[in-house]
C-alpha atoms as a PDB file:
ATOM      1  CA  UNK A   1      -2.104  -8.319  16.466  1.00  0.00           C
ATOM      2  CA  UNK A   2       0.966  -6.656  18.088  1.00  0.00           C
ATOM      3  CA  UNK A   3       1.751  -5.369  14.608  1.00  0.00           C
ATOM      4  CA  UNK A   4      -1.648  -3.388  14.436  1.00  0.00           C
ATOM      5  CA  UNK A   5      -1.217  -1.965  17.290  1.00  0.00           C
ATOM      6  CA  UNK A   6       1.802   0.108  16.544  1.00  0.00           C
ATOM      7  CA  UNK A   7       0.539   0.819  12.895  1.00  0.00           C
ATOM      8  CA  UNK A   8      -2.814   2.200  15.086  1.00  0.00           C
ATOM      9  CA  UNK A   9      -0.594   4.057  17.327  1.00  0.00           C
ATOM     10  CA  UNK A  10       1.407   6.445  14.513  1.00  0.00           C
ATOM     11  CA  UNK A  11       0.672   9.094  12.581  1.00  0.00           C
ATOM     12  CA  UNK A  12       2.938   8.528   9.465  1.00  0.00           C
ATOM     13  CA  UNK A  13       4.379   5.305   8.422  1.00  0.00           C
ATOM     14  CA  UNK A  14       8.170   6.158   7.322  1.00  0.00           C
ATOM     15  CA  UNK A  15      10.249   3.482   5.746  1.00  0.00           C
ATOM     16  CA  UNK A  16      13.204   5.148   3.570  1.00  0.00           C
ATOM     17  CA  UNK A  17      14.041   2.023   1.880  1.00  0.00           C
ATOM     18  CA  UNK A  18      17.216   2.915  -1.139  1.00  0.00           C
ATOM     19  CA  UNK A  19      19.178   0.504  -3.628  1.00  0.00           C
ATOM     20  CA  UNK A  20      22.930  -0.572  -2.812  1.00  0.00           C
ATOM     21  CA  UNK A  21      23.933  -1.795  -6.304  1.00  0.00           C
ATOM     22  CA  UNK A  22      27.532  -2.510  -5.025  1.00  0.00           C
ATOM     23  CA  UNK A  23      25.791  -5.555  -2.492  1.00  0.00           C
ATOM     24  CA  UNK A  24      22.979  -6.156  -4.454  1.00  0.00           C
ATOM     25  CA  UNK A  25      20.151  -5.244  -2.261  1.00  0.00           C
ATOM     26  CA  UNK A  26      17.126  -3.789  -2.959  1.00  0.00           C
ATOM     27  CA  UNK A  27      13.684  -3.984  -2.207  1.00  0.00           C
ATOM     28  CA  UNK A  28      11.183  -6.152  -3.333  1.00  0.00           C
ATOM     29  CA  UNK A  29       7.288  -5.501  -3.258  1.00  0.00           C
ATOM     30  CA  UNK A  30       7.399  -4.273   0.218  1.00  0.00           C
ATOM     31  CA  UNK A  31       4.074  -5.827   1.616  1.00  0.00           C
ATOM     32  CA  UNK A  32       5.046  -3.399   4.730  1.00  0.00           C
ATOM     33  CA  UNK A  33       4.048  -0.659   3.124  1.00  0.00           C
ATOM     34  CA  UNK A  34       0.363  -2.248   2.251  1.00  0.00           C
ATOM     35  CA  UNK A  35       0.017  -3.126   5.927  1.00  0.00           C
ATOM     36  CA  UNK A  36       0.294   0.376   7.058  1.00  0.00           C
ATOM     37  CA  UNK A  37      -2.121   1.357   4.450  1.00  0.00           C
ATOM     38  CA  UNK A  38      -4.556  -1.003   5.470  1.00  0.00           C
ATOM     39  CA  UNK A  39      -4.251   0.841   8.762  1.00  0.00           C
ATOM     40  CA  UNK A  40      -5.513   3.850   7.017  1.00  0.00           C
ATOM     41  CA  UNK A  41      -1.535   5.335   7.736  1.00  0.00           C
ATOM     42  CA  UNK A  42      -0.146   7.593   4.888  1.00  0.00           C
ATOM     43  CA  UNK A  43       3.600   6.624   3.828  1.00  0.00           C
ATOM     44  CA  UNK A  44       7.111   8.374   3.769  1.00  0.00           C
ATOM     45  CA  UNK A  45       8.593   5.494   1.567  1.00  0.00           C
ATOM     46  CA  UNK A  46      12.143   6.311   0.043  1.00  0.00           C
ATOM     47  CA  UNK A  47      12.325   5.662  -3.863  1.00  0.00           C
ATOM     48  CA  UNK A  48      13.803   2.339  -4.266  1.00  0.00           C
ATOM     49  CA  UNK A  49      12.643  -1.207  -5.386  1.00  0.00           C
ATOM     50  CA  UNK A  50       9.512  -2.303  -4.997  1.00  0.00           C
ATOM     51  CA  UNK A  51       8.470   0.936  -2.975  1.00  0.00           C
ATOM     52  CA  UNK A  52       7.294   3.188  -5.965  1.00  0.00           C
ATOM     53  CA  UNK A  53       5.159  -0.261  -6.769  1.00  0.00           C
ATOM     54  CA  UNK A  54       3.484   0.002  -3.311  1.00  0.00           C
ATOM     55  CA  UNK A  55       3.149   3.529  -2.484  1.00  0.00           C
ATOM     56  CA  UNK A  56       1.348   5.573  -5.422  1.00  0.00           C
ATOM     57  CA  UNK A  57       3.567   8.737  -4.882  1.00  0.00           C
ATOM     58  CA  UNK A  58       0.967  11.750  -3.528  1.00  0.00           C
ATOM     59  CA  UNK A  59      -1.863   9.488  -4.014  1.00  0.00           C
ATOM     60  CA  UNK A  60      -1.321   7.143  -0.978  1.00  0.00           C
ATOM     61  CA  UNK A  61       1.790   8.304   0.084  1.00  0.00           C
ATOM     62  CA  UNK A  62       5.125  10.507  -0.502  1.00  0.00           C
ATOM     63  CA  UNK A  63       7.889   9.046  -1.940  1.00  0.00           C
ATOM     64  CA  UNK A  64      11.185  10.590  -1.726  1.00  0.00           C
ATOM     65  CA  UNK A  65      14.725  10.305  -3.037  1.00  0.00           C
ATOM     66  CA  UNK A  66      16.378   8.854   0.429  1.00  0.00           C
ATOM     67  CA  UNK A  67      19.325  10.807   0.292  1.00  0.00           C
ATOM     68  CA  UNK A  68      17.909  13.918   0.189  1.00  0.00           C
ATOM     69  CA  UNK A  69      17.572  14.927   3.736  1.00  0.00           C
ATOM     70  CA  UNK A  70      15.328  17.962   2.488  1.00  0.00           C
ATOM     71  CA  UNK A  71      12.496  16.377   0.843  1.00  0.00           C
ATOM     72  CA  UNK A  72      12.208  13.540   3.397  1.00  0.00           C
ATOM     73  CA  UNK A  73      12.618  16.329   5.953  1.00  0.00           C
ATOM     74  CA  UNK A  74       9.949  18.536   3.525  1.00  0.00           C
ATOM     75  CA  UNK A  75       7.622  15.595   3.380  1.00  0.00           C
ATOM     76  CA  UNK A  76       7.577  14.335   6.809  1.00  0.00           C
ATOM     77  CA  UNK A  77       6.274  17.828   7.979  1.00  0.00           C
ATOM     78  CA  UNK A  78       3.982  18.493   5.160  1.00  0.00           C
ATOM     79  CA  UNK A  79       2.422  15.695   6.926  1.00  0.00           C
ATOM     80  CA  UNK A  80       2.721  15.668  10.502  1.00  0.00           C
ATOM     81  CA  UNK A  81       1.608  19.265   9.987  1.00  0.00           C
ATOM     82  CA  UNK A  82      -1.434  19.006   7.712  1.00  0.00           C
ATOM     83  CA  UNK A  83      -4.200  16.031   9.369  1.00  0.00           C
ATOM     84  CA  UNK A  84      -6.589  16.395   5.821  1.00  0.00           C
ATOM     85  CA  UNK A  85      -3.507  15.537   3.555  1.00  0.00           C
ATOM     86  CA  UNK A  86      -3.118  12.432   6.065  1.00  0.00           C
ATOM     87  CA  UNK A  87      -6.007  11.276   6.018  1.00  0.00           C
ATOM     88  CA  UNK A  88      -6.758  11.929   2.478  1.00  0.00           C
ATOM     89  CA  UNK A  89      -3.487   9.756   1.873  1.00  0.00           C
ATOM     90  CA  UNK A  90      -4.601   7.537   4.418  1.00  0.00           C
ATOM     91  CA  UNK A  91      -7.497   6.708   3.053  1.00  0.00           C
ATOM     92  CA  UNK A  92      -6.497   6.191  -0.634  1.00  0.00           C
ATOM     93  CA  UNK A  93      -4.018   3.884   0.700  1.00  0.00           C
ATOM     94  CA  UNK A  94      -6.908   1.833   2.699  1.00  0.00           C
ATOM     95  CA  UNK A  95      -9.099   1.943  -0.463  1.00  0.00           C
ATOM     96  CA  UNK A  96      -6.105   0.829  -2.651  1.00  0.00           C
ATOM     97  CA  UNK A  97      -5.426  -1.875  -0.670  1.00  0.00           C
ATOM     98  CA  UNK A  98      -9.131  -2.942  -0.249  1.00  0.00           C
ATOM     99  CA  UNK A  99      -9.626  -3.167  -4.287  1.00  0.00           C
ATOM    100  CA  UNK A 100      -6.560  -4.200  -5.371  1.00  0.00           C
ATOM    101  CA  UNK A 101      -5.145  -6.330  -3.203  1.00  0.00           C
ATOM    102  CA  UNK A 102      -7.825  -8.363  -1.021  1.00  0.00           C
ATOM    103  CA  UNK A 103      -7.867 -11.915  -0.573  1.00  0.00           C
ATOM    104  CA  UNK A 104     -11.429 -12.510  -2.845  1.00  0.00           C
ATOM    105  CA  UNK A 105      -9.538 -10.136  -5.352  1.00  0.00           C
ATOM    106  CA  UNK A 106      -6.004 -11.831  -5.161  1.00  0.00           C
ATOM    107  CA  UNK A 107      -8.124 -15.309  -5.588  1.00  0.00           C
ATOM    108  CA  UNK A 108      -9.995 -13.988  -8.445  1.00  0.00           C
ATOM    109  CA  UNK A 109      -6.755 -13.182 -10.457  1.00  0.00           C
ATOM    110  CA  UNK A 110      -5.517 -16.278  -9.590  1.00  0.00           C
ATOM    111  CA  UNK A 111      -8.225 -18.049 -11.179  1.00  0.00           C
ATOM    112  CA  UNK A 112      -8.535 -15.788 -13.756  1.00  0.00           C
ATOM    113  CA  UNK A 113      -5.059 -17.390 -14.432  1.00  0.00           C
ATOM    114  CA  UNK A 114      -5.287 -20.472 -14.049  1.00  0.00           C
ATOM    115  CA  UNK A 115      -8.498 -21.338 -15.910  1.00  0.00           C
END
């Protein structure tokens, strides 16, 4: 409950996630960035991992190389700045998440599956 009340209270989700090869970490799905677009909240999600998976790049979100301090910079403001591209991402993001990843559709591919 807590946790939708900070996704209601933004106007962007931003999570730059990037690779570090040398430690072996990188992302995995990234379920965070479903939850904020269940929240209707388009995404700043840096190009690593799982993100490009969860964030359809200018279709539910921006996704940008996270060591280029220009285009996050350049797509954090396209945003802030322009309310129809948010809520058009916004609400492909919601929609996304709504037929592709709901709990009757999830069970249905699991049955699909299984039987």
């Amino acid at each position: 409950e807590e946790l939708l009340l900070y996704y209601a209270s933004c106007d962007v989700f931003i999570l730059l996630t990037k690779e570090v090869p040398s430690k072996g970490f990188v992302e995995g799905f990234g379920i965070v960035f479903l939850e904020a677009s269940a929240c209707g909240k388009p995404i700043v999600a840096g190009k690593a991992g799982g993100s490009e998976e969860a964030v359809k790049d200018k279709i539910t979100g921006l996704v940008v190389d996270p060591l280029n301090d220009k285009e996050i910079l350049s797509s954090i403001e396209k945003l802030l700045e322009n309310r129809n591209v948010r809520k058009k991402l916004g609400s492909s993001g919601r929609r996304r998440v709504e037929n592709e990843f709901s709990w009757d559709i999830k069970r249905k591919q699991f049955m699909d599956i299984i039987s």
